[in-house]
C-alpha atoms as a PDB file:
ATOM      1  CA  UNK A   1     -19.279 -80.734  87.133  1.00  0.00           C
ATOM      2  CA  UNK A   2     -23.072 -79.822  87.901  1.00  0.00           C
ATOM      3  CA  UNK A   3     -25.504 -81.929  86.356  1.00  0.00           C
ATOM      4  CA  UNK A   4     -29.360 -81.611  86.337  1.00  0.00           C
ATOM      5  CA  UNK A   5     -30.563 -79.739  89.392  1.00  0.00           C
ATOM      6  CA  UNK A   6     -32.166 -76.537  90.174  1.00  0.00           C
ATOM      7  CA  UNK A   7     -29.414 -74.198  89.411  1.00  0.00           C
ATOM      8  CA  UNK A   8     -28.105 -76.207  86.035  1.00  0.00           C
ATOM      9  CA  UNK A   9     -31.576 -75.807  84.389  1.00  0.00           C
ATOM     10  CA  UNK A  10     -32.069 -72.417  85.355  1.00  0.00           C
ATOM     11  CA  UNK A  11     -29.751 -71.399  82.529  1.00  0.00           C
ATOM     12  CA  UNK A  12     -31.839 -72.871  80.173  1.00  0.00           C
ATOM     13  CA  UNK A  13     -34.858 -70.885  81.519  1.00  0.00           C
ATOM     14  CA  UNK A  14     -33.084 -68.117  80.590  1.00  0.00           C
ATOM     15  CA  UNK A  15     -31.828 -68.792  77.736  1.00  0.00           C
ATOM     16  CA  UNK A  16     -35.330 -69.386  76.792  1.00  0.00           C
ATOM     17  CA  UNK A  17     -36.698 -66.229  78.044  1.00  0.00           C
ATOM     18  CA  UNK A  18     -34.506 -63.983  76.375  1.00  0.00           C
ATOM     19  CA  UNK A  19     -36.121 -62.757  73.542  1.00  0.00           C
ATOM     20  CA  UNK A  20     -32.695 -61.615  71.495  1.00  0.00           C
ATOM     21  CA  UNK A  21     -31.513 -64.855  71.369  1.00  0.00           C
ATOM     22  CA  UNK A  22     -32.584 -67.981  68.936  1.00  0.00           C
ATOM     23  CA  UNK A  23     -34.498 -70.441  69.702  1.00  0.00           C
ATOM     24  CA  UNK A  24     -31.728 -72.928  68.926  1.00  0.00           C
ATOM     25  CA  UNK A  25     -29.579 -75.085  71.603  1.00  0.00           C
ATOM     26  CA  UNK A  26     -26.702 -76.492  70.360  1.00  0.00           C
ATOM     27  CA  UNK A  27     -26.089 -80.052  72.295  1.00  0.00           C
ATOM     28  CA  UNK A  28     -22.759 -81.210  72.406  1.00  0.00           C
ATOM     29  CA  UNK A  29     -20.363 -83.768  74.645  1.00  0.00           C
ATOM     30  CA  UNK A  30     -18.636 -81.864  77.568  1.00  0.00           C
ATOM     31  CA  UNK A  31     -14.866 -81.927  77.321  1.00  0.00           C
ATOM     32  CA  UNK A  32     -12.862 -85.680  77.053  1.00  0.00           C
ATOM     33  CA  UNK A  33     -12.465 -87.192  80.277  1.00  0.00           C
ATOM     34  CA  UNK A  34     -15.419 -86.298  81.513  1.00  0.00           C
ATOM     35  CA  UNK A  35     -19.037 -87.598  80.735  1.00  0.00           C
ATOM     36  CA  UNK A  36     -21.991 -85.819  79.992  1.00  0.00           C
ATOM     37  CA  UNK A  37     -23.550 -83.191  77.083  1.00  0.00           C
ATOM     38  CA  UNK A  38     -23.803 -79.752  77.705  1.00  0.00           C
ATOM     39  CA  UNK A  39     -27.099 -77.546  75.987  1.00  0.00           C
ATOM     40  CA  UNK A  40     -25.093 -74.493  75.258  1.00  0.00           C
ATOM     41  CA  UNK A  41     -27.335 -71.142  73.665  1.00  0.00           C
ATOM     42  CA  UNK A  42     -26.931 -70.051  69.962  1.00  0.00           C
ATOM     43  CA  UNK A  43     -24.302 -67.344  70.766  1.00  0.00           C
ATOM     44  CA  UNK A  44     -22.170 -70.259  72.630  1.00  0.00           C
ATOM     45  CA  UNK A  45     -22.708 -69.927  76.040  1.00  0.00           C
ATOM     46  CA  UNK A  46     -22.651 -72.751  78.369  1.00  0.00           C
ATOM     47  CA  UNK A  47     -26.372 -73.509  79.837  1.00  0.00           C
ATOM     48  CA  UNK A  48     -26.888 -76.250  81.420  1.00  0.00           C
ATOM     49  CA  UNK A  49     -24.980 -79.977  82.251  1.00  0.00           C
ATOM     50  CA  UNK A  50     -26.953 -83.052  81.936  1.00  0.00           C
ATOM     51  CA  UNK A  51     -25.412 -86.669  82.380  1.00  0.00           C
ATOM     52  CA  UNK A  52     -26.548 -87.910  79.333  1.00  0.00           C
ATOM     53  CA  UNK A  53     -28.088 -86.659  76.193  1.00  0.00           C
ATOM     54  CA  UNK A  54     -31.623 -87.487  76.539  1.00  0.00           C
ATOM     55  CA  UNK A  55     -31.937 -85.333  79.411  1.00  0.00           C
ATOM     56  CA  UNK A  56     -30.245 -82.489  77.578  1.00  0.00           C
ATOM     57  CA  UNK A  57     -32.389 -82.682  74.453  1.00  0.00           C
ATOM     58  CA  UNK A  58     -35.943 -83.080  76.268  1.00  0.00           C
ATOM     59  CA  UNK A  59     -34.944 -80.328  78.805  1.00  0.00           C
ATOM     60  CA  UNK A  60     -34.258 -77.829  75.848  1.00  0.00           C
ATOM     61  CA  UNK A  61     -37.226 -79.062  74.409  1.00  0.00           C
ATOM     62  CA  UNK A  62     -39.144 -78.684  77.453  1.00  0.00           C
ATOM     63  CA  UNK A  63     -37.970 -74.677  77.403  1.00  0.00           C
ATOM     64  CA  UNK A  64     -39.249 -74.407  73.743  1.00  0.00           C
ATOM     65  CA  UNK A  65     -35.938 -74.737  72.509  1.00  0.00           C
ATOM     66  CA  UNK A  66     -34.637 -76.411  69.124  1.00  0.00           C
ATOM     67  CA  UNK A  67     -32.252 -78.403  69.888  1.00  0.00           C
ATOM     68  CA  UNK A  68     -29.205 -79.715  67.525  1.00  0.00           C
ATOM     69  CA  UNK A  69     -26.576 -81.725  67.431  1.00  0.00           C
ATOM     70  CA  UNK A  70     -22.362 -80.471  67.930  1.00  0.00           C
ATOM     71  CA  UNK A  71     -20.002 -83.031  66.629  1.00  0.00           C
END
């Protein structure tokens, strides 16, 4: 599992940049056994791994994105 680094974050750049997708990032716990909370875009995808959710949520903020919660 990647967490935060230069290639995890990129996705959320992009997400961010692409202007056919929302502005919405859905945060959500990565699979059980394993610890941290993905930002994934509004279609689904899989952005970005951070080891805990502050990180995700200011990071997808950071990127102009609104993030919300996946229970």
């Amino acid at each position: 599992m990647a967490f935060v680094g230069e290639s995890s974050v990129d996705g959320v750049e992009e997400a961010a940049a692409a202007s056919s997708l929302s502005h919405i990032a859905y945060i959500r716990p990565v699979a059980k056994g394993e610890s941290g909370y993905a930002v994934c875009s509004a279609d689904g995808k899989q952005l970005a791994v951070f080891p805990n959710y502050d990180a995700a949520f200011f990071t997808a903020r950071q990127y102009n994105l609104a993030p919300v919660n996946v229970h």
